[in-house]
C-alpha atoms as a PDB file:
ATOM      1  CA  UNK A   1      -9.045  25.528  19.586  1.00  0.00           C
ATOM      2  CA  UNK A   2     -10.792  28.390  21.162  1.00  0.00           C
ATOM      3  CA  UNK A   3      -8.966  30.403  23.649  1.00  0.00           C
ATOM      4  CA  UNK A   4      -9.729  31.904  27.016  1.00  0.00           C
ATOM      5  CA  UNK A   5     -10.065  35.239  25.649  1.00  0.00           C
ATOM      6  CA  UNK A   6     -12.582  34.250  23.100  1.00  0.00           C
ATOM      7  CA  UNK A   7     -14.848  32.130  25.760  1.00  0.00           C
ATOM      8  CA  UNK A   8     -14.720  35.286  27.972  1.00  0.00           C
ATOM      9  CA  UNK A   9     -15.343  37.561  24.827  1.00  0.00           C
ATOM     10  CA  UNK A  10     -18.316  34.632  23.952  1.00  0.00           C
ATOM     11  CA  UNK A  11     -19.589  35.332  27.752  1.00  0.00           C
ATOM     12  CA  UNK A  12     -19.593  39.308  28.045  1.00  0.00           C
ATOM     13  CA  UNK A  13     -21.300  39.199  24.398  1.00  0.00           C
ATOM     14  CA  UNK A  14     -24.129  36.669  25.442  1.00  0.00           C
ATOM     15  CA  UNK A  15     -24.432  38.311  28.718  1.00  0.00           C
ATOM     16  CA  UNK A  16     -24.854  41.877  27.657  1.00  0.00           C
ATOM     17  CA  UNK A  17     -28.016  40.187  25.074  1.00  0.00           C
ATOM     18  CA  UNK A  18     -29.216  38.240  27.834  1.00  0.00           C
ATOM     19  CA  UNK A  19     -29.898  41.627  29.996  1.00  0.00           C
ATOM     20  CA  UNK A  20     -31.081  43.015  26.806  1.00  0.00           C
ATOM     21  CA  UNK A  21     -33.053  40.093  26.383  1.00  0.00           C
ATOM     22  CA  UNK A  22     -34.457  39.906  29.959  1.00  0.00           C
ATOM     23  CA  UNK A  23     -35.681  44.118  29.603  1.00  0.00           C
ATOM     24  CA  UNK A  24     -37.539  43.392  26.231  1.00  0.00           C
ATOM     25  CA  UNK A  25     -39.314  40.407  27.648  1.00  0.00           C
ATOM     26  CA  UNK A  26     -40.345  41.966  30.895  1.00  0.00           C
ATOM     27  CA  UNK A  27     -42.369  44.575  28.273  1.00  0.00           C
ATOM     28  CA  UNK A  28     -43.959  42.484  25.724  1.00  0.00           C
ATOM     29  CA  UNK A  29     -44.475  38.951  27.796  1.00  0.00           C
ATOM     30  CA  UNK A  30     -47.804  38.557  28.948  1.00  0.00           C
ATOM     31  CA  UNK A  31     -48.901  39.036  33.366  1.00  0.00           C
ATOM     32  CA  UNK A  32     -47.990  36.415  35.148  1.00  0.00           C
ATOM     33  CA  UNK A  33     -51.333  34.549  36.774  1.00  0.00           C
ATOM     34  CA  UNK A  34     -51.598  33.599  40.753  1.00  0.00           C
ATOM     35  CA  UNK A  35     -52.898  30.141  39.859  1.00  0.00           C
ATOM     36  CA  UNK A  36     -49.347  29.256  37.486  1.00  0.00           C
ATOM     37  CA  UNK A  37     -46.905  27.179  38.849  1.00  0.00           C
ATOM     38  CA  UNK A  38     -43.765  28.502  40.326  1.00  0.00           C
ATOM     39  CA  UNK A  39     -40.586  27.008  40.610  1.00  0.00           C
ATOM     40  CA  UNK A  40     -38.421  27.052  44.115  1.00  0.00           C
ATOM     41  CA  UNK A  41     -35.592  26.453  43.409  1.00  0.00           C
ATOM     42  CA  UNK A  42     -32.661  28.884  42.088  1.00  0.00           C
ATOM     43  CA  UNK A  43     -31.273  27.993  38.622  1.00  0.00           C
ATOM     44  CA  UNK A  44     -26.932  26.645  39.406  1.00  0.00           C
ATOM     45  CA  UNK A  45     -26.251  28.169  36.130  1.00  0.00           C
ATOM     46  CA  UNK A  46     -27.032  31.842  34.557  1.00  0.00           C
ATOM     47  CA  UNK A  47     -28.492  32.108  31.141  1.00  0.00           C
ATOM     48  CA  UNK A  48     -25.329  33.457  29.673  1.00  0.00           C
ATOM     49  CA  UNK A  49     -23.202  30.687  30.872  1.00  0.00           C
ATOM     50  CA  UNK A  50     -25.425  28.169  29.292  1.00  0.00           C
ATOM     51  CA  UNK A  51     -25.459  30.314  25.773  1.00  0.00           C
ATOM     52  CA  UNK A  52     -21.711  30.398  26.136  1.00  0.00           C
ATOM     53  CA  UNK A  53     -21.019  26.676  26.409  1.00  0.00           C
ATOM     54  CA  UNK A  54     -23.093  26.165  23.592  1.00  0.00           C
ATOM     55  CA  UNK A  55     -21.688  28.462  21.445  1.00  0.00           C
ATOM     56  CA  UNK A  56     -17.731  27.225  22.511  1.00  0.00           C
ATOM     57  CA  UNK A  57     -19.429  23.312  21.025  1.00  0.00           C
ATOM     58  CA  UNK A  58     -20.665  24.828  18.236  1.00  0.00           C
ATOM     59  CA  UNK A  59     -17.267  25.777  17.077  1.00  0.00           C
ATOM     60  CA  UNK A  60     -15.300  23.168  18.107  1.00  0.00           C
ATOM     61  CA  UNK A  61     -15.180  19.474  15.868  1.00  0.00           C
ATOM     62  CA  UNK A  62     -17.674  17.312  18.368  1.00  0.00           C
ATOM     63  CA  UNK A  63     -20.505  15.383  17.513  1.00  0.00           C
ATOM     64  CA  UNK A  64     -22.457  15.160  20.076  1.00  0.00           C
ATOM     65  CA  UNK A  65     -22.715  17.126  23.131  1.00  0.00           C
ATOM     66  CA  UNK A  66     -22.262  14.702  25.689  1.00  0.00           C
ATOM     67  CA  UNK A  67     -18.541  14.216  24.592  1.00  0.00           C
ATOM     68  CA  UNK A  68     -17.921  17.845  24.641  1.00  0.00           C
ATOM     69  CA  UNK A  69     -18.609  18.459  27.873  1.00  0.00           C
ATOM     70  CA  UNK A  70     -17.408  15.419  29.086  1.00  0.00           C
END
């Protein structure tokens, strides 16, 4: 069983890489064109908080996702 402190450990760690991340990106990823796509509406969940619930199911005993998060 993971503990509190470890999830919140799990979510400063993948939050620090995701701003990492997010700076390295912005200099090697290629201009963004006025013809693509954009979407409108604002993500409910951050980057880090996705990486962090995956990483808590990765070390706990489920077999499928939909049961861990259920």
């Amino acid at each position: 069983m993971i503990t509190k402190d470890k999830v919140s450990e799990f979510f400063c760690i993948a939050d620090d890489f995701c701003k990492e991340f997010e700076v390295e990106m912005s200099k090697n990823a290629l201009p963004a064109s006025k013809d693509t796509p954009k979407r409108k509406r604002k993500c409910m969940m951050s980057d880090s908080e996705v990486i962090t619930i995956l990483i808590c199911f990765h070390f706990n005993s489920y077999r499928n996702f939909k049961h861990y998060y259920l």
